[in-house]
Protein backbone atom coordinates (compact mmCIF):
# COMPACT_ATOMS: atom_id res chain seq x y z
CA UNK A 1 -80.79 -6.21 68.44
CA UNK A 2 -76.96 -4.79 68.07
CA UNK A 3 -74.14 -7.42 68.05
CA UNK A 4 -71.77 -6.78 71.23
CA UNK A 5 -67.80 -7.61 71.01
CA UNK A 6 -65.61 -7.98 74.19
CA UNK A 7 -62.43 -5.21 72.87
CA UNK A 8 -60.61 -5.36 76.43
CA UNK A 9 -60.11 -7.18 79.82
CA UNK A 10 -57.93 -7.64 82.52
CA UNK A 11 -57.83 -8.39 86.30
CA UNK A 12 -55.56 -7.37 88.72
CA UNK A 13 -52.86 -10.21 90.48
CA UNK A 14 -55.20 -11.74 92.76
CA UNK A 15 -53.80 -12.61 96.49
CA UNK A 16 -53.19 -10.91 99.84
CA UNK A 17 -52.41 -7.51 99.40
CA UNK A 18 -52.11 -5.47 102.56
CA UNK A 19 -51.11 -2.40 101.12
CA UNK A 20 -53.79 -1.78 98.40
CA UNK A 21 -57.26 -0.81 98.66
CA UNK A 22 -60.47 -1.95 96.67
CA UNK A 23 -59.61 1.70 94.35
CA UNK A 24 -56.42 1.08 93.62
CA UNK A 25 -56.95 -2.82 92.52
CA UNK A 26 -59.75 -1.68 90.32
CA UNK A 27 -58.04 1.01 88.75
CA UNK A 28 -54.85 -1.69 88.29
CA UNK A 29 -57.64 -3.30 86.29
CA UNK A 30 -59.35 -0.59 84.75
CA UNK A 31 -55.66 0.57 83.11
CA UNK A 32 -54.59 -3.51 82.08
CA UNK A 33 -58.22 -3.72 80.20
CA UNK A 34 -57.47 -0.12 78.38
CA UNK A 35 -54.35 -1.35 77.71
CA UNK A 36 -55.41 -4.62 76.41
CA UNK A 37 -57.65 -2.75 73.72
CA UNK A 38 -55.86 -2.52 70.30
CA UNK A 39 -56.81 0.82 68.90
CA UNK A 40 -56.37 4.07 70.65
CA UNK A 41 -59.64 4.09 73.40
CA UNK A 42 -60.33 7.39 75.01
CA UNK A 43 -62.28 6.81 78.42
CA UNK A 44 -64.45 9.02 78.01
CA UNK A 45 -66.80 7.18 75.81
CA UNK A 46 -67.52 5.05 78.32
CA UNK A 47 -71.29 5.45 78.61
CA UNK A 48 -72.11 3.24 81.67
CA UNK A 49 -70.40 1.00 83.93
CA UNK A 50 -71.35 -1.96 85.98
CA UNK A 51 -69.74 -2.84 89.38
CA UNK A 52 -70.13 -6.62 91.11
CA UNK A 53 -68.96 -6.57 94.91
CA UNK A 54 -70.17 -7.94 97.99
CA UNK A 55 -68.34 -5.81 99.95
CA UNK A 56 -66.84 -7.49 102.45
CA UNK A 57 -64.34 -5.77 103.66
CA UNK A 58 -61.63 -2.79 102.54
CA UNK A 59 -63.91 -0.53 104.05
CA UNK A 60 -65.62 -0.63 101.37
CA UNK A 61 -69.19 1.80 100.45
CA UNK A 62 -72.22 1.39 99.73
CA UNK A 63 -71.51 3.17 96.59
CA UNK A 64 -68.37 1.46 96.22
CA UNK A 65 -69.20 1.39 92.37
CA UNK A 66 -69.02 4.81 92.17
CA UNK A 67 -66.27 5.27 93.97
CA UNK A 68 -64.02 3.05 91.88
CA UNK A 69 -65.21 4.43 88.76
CA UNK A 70 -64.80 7.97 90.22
CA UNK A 71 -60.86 6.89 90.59
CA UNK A 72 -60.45 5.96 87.48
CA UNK A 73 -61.44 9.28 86.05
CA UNK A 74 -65.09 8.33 85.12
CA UNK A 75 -66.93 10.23 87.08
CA UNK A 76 -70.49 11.16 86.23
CA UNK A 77 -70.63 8.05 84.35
CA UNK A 78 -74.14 6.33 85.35
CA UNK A 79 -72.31 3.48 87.34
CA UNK A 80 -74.59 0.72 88.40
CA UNK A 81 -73.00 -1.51 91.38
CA UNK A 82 -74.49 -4.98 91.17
CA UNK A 83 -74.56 -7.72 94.06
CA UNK A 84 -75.08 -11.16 93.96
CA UNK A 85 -72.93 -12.99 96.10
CA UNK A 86 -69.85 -14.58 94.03
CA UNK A 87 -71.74 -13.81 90.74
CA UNK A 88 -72.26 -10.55 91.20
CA UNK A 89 -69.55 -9.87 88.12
CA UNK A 90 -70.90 -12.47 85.99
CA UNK A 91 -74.47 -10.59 86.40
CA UNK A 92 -73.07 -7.18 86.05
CA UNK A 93 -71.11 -8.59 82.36
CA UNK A 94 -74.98 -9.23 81.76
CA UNK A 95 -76.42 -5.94 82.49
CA UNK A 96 -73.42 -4.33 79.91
CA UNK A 97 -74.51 -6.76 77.39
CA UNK A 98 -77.84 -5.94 77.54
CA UNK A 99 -77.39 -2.22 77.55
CA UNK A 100 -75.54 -2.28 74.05
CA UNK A 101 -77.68 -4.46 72.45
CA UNK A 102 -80.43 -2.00 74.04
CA UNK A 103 -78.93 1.03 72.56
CA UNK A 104 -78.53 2.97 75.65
CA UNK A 105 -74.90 2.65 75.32
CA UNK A 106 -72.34 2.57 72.75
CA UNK A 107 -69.58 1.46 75.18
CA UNK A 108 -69.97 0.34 78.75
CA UNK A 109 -67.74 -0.86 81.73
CA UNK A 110 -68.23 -4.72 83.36
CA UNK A 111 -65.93 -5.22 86.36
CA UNK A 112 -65.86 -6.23 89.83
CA UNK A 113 -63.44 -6.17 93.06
CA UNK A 114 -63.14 -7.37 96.55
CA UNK A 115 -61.03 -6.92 99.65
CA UNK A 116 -61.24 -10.15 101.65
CA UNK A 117 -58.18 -10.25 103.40
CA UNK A 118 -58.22 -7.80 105.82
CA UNK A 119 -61.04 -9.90 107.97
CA UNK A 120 -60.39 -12.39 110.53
CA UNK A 121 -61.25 -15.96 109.73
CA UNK A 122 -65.06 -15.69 111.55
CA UNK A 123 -65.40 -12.31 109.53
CA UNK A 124 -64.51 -14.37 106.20
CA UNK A 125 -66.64 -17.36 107.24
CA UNK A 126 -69.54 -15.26 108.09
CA UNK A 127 -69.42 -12.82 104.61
CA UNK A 128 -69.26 -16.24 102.73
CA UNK A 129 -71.71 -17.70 104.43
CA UNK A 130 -74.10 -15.25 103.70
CA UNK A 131 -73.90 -15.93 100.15
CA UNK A 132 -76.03 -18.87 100.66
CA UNK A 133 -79.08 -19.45 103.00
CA UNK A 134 -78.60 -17.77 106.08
CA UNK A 135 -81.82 -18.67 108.60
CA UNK A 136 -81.66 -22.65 108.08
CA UNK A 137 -78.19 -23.28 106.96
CA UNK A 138 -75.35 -20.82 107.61
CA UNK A 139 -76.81 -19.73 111.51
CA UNK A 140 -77.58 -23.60 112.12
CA UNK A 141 -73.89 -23.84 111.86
CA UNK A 142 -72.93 -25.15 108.56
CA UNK A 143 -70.21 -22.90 106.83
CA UNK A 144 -70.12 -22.56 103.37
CA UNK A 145 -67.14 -25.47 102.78
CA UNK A 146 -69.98 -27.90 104.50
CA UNK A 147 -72.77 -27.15 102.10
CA UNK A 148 -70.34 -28.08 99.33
CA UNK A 149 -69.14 -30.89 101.48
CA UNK A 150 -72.64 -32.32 101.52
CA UNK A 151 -73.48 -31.97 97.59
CA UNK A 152 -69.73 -33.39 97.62
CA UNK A 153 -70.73 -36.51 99.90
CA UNK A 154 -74.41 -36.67 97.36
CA UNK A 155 -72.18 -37.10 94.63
CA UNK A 156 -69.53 -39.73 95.61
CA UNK A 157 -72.82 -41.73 97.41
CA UNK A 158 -74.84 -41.83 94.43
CA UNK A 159 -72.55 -42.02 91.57
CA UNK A 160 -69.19 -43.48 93.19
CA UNK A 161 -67.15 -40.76 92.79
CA UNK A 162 -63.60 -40.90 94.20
CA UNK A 163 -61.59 -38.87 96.40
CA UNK A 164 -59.18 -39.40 93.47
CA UNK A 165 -61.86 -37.92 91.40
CA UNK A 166 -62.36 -34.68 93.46
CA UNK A 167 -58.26 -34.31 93.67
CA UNK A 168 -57.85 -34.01 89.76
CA UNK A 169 -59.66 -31.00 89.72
CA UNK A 170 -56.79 -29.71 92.24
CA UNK A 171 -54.12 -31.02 90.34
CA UNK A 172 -55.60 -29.64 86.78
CA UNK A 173 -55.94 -26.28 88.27
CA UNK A 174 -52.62 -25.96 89.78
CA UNK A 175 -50.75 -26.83 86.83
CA UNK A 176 -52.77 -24.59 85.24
CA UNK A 177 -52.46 -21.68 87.46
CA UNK A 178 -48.50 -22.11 87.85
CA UNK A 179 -48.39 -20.70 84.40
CA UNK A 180 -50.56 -17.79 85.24
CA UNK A 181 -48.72 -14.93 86.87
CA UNK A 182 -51.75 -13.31 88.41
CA UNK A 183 -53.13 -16.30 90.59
CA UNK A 184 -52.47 -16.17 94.32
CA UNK A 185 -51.70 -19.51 94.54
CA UNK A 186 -49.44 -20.05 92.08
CA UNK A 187 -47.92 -23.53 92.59
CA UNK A 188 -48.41 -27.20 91.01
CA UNK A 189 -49.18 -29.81 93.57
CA UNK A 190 -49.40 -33.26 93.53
CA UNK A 191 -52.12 -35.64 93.48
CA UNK A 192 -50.57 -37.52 96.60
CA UNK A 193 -50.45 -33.48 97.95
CA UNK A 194 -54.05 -33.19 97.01
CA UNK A 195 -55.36 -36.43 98.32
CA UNK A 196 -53.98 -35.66 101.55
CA UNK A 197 -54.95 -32.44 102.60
CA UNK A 198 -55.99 -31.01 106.00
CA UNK A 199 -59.74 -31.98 106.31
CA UNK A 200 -62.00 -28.64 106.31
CA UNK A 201 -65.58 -30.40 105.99
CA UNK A 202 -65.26 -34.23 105.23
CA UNK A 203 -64.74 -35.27 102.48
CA UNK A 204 -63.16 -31.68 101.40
CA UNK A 205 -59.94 -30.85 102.48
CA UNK A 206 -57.62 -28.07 101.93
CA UNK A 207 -56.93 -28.74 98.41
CA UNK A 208 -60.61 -28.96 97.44
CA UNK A 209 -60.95 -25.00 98.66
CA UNK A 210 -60.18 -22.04 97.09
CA UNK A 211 -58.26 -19.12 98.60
CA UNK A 212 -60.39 -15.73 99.46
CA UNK A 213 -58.41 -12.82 97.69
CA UNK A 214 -58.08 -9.74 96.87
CA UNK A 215 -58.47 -8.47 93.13
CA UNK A 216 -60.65 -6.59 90.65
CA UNK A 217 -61.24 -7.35 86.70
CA UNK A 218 -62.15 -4.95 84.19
CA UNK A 219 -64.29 -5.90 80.74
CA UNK A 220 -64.90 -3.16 78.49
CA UNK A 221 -67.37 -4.09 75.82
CA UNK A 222 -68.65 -1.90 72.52
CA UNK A 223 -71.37 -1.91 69.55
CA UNK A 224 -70.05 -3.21 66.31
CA UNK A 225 -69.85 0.03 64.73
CA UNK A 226 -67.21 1.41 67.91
CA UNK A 227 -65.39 -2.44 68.30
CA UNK A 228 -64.75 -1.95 64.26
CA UNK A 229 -62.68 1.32 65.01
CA UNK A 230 -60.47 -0.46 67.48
CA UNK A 231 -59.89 -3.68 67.06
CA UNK A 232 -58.97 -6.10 63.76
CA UNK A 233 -59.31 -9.20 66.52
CA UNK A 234 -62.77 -8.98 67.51
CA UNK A 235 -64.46 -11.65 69.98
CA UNK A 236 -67.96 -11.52 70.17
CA UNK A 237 -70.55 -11.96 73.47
CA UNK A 238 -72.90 -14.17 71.45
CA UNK A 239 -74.57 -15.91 74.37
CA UNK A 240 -75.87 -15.13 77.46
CA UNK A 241 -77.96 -16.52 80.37
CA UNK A 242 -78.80 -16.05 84.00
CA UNK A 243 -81.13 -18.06 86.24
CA UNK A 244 -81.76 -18.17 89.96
CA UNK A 245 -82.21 -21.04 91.77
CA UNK A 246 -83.74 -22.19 95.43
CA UNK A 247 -80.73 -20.55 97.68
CA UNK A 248 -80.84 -23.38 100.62
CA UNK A 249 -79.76 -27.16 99.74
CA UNK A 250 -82.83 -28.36 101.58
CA UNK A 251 -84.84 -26.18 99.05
CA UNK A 252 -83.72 -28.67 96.28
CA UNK A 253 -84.67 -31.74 94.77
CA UNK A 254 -81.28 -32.98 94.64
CA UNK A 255 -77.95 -32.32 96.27
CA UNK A 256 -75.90 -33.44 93.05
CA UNK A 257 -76.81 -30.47 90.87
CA UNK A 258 -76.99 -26.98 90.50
CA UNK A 259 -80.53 -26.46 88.40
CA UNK A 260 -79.55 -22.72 87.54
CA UNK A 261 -76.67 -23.96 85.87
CA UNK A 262 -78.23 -25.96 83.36
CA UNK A 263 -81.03 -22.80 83.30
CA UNK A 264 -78.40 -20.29 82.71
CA UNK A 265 -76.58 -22.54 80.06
CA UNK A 266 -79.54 -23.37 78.37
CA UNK A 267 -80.48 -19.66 77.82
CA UNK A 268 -76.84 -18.84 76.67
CA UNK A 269 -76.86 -21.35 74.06
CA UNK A 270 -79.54 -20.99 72.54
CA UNK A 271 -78.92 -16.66 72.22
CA UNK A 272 -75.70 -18.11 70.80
CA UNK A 273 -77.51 -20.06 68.34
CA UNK A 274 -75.00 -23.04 69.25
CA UNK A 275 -74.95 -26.49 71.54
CA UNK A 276 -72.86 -27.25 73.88
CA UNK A 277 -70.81 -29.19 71.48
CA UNK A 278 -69.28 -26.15 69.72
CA UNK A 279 -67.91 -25.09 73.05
CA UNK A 280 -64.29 -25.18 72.74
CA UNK A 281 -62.87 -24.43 76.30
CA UNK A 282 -64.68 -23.28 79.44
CA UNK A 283 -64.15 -21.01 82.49
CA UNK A 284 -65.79 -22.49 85.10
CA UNK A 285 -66.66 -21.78 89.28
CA UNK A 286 -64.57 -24.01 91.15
CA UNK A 287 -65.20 -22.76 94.43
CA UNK A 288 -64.44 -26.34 95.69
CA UNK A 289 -63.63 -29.34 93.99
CA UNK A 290 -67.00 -30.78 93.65
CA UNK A 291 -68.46 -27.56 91.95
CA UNK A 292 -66.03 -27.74 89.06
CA UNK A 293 -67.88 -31.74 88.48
CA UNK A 294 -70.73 -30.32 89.04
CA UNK A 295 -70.46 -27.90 86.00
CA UNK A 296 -69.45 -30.33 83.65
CA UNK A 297 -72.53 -32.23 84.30
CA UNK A 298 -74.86 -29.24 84.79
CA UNK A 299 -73.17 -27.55 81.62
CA UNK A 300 -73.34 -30.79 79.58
CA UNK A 301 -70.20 -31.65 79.18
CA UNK A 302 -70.78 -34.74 80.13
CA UNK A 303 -73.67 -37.19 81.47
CA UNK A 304 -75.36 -36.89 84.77
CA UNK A 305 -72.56 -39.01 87.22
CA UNK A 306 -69.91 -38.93 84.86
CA UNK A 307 -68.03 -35.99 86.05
CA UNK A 308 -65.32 -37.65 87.94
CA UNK A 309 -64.90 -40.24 85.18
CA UNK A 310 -64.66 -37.42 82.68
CA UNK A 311 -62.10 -35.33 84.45
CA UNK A 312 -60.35 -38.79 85.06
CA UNK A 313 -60.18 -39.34 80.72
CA UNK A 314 -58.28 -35.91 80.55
CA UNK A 315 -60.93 -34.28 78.70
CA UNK A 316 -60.50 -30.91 80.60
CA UNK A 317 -56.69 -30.81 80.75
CA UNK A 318 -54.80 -28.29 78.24
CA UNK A 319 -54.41 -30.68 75.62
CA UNK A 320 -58.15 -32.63 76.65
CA UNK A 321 -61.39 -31.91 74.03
CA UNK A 322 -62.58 -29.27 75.63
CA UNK A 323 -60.29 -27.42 78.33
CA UNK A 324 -61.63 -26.16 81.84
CA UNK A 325 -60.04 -23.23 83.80
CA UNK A 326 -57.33 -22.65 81.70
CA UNK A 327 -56.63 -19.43 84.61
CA UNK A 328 -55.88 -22.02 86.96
CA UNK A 329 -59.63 -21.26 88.01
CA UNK A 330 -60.66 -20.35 91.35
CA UNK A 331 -58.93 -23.06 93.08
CA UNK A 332 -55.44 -21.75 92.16
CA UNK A 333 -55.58 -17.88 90.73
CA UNK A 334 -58.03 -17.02 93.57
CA UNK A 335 -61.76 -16.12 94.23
CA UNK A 336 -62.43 -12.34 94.92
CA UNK A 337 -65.91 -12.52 94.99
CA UNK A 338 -67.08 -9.53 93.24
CA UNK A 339 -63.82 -9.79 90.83
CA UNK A 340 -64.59 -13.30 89.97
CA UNK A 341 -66.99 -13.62 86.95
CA UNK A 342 -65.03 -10.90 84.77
CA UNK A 343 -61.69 -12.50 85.31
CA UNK A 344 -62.87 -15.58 84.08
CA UNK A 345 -63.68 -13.25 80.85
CA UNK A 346 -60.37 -11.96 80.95
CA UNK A 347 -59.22 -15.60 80.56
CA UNK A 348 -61.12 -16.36 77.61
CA UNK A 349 -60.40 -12.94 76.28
CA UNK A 350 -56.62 -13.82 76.22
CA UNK A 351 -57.17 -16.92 74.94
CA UNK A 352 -59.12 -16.48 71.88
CA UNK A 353 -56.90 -13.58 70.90
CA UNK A 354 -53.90 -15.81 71.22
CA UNK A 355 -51.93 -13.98 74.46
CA UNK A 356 -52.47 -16.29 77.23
CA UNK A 357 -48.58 -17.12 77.47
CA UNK A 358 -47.81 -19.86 78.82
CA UNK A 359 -51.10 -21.14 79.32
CA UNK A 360 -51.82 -20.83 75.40
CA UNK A 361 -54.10 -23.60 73.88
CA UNK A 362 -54.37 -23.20 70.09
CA UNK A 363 -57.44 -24.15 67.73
CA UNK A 364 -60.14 -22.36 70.26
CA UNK A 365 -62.61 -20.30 68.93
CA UNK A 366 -65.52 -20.55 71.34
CA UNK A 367 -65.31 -20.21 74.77
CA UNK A 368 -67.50 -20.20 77.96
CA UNK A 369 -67.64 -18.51 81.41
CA UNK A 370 -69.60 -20.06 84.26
CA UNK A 371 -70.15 -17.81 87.66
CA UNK A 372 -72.14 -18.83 90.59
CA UNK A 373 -73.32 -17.35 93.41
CA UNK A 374 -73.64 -19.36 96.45
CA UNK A 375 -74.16 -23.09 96.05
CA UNK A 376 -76.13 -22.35 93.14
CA UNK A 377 -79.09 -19.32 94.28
CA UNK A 378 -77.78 -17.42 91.24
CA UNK A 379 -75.24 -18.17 87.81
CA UNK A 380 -74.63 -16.51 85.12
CA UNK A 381 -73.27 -18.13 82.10
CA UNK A 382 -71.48 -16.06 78.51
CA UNK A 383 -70.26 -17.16 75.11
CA UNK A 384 -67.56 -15.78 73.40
CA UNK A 385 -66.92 -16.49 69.90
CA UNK A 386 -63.97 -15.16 67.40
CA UNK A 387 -64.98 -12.85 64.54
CA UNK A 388 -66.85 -10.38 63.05
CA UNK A 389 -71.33 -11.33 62.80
């Protein structure tokens, strides 16, 4: 089985953008992630491509894969688009992966987009609440905030997490994403600000929510043999892992986890041939507040009710043992659904090769991106290491 190496990424800004449509976000992407590859890359050997969307709005196709690819000049590429809900770019990062180390392709295309801002507020609730159970939860009337709201209310019950607790994840993110010049909400707040938010779905408020966007990401990925011919800087896809999991809360055994997490994690690890202690930094799905604990217990970064106390210790800030949403993470650079998973690569990407800016953390060489769909029916979960096999 070939060895695959991540040679470019990129995203688009995420945030409202009236004036742009789902092709010409991607292809914003699609030129940043050629761009970002070292050596000169001629699109054409771009063997297949893989497209994560929901499509929610734009006026979007149902071959809106192809159609983004086609506007980017590769058309007649086999272009695969892949759904599944907000890890539908996570999932397609998979399906590249597994088509190099397949040998069907030398070079392939993992990228998503979404338009979500051209909908009314019922529109957006109703797309996003489809990502989750739709008969017993979503038409009975609970939105998607107030499924997180209950696992939220689970958590703080059972283990005595804070609202403090649930803010730091705001403030972390913020700070984070005030560096990063392609989040849409790119502004520190405080934890007073945080704290104090407009209640959505008790105990979330506005703070504990992230924006819907607009955006796309581009990840182009290669065999060893074509990554040696264009990069000296090479970062490796050394894990990955994808699990489904029972779609409605009321499915589960418990409100205070995400199973496919753990699932996902525990394939990726062990394709990596590492633990979860040799994880340096993480991207992870912050949808809300309490997903972001949620990972680091799910993920093992931490015991089972010890998320809030973790966050609390500092561990995931910049200069914290093992960093968390370096991007500012959905909270603060925004959540494009199909966009989402592949700009958390682009983070990592940028990170390990040393051009994050601002937002630089040195001494990382293994990073981790964590995508969910829904409140947990599907994740996807990739390791990236620096260097050559």
């Amino acid at each position: 089985m070939r060895d695959v190496y991540l040679v470019g990424a990129a995203q688009s800004d995420f945030g409202a953008f009236p004036r742009e449509s789902y092709r010409s976000l991607f292809g914003e992407a699609f030129v940043s992630a050629v761009d970002s590859i070292d050596g000169e890359f001629d699109k054409s050997t771009i063997d297949e491509a893989f497209v994560g969307t929901l499509g929610v709005g734009g006026r979007q196709l149902g071959l809106g894969g192809p159609a983004v690819t086609e506007y980017v000049g590769l058309d007649g590429v086999p272009c695969t688009r892949v759904e599944n809900a907000c890890a539908a770019s996570g999932s397609a990062l998979r399906q590249a992966v597994t088509s190099i180390r397949a040998e069907t392709a030398d070079v392939a295309l993992a990228g998503g987009y979404e338009v979500m801002t051209d909908m009314s507020g019922e529109q957006t609730r109703y797309w996003l609440g489809v990502s989750g159970e739709t008969e017993w939860e979503r038409m009975a009337g609970t939105t998607f905030a107030g499924v997180y709201s209950q696992m939220a209310d689970a958590h703080m019950d059972k283990y005595g997490t804070t609202r403090e607790q649930l803010s730091r994840v705001a403030v972390k993110n913020h700070a984070n994403g005030a560096k990063n010049p392609h989040a849409h909400l790119g502004f520190e707040c405080s934890l007073e600000d945080a704290m104090n938010g407009k209640t959505v779905a008790d105990p979330l408020n506005l703070y504990d929510c992230c924006p819907t966007s607009d955006g796309a990401s581009v990840a182009i990925v290669a065999s060893e043999s074509v990554a040696r011919e264009l990069t000296d800087n090479p970062i490796r896809i050394t894990g990955t892992g994808q699990a489904s999991g029972r779609v409605g809360l009321f499915q589960r055994p418990s409100l205070t986890e995400i199973p496919a997490t753990g699932a996902a994690a525990e394939q990726a690890f062990e394709d990596a041939e590492i633990t979860v202690d040799d994880v340096d930094f993480a991207e992870v799905h912050d949808c809300f507040s309490i997903a972001e604990l949620l990972a680091y217990e799910d993920l093992g970064f931490c015991e089972t009710g010890e998320a809030g106390e973790y966050i609390e210790s500092g561990a995931t800030l910049p200069d914290g043992e093992r960093p968390v949403n370096l991007s500012g993470g959905l909270k603060s650079k925004g959540h494009p659904i199909g966009a989402t998973g592949v700009g958390q690569v682009t983070e990592v990407f940028k990170q390990l090769r040393g051009e994050a800016g601002e937002r630089q953390v040195t001494g990382l060489s293994c990073g981790l991106t964590h995508n969910v769909g829904g409140s947990g029916g599907a994740v996807a979960v990739h390791v990236f290491e620096e260097g050559w096999a």
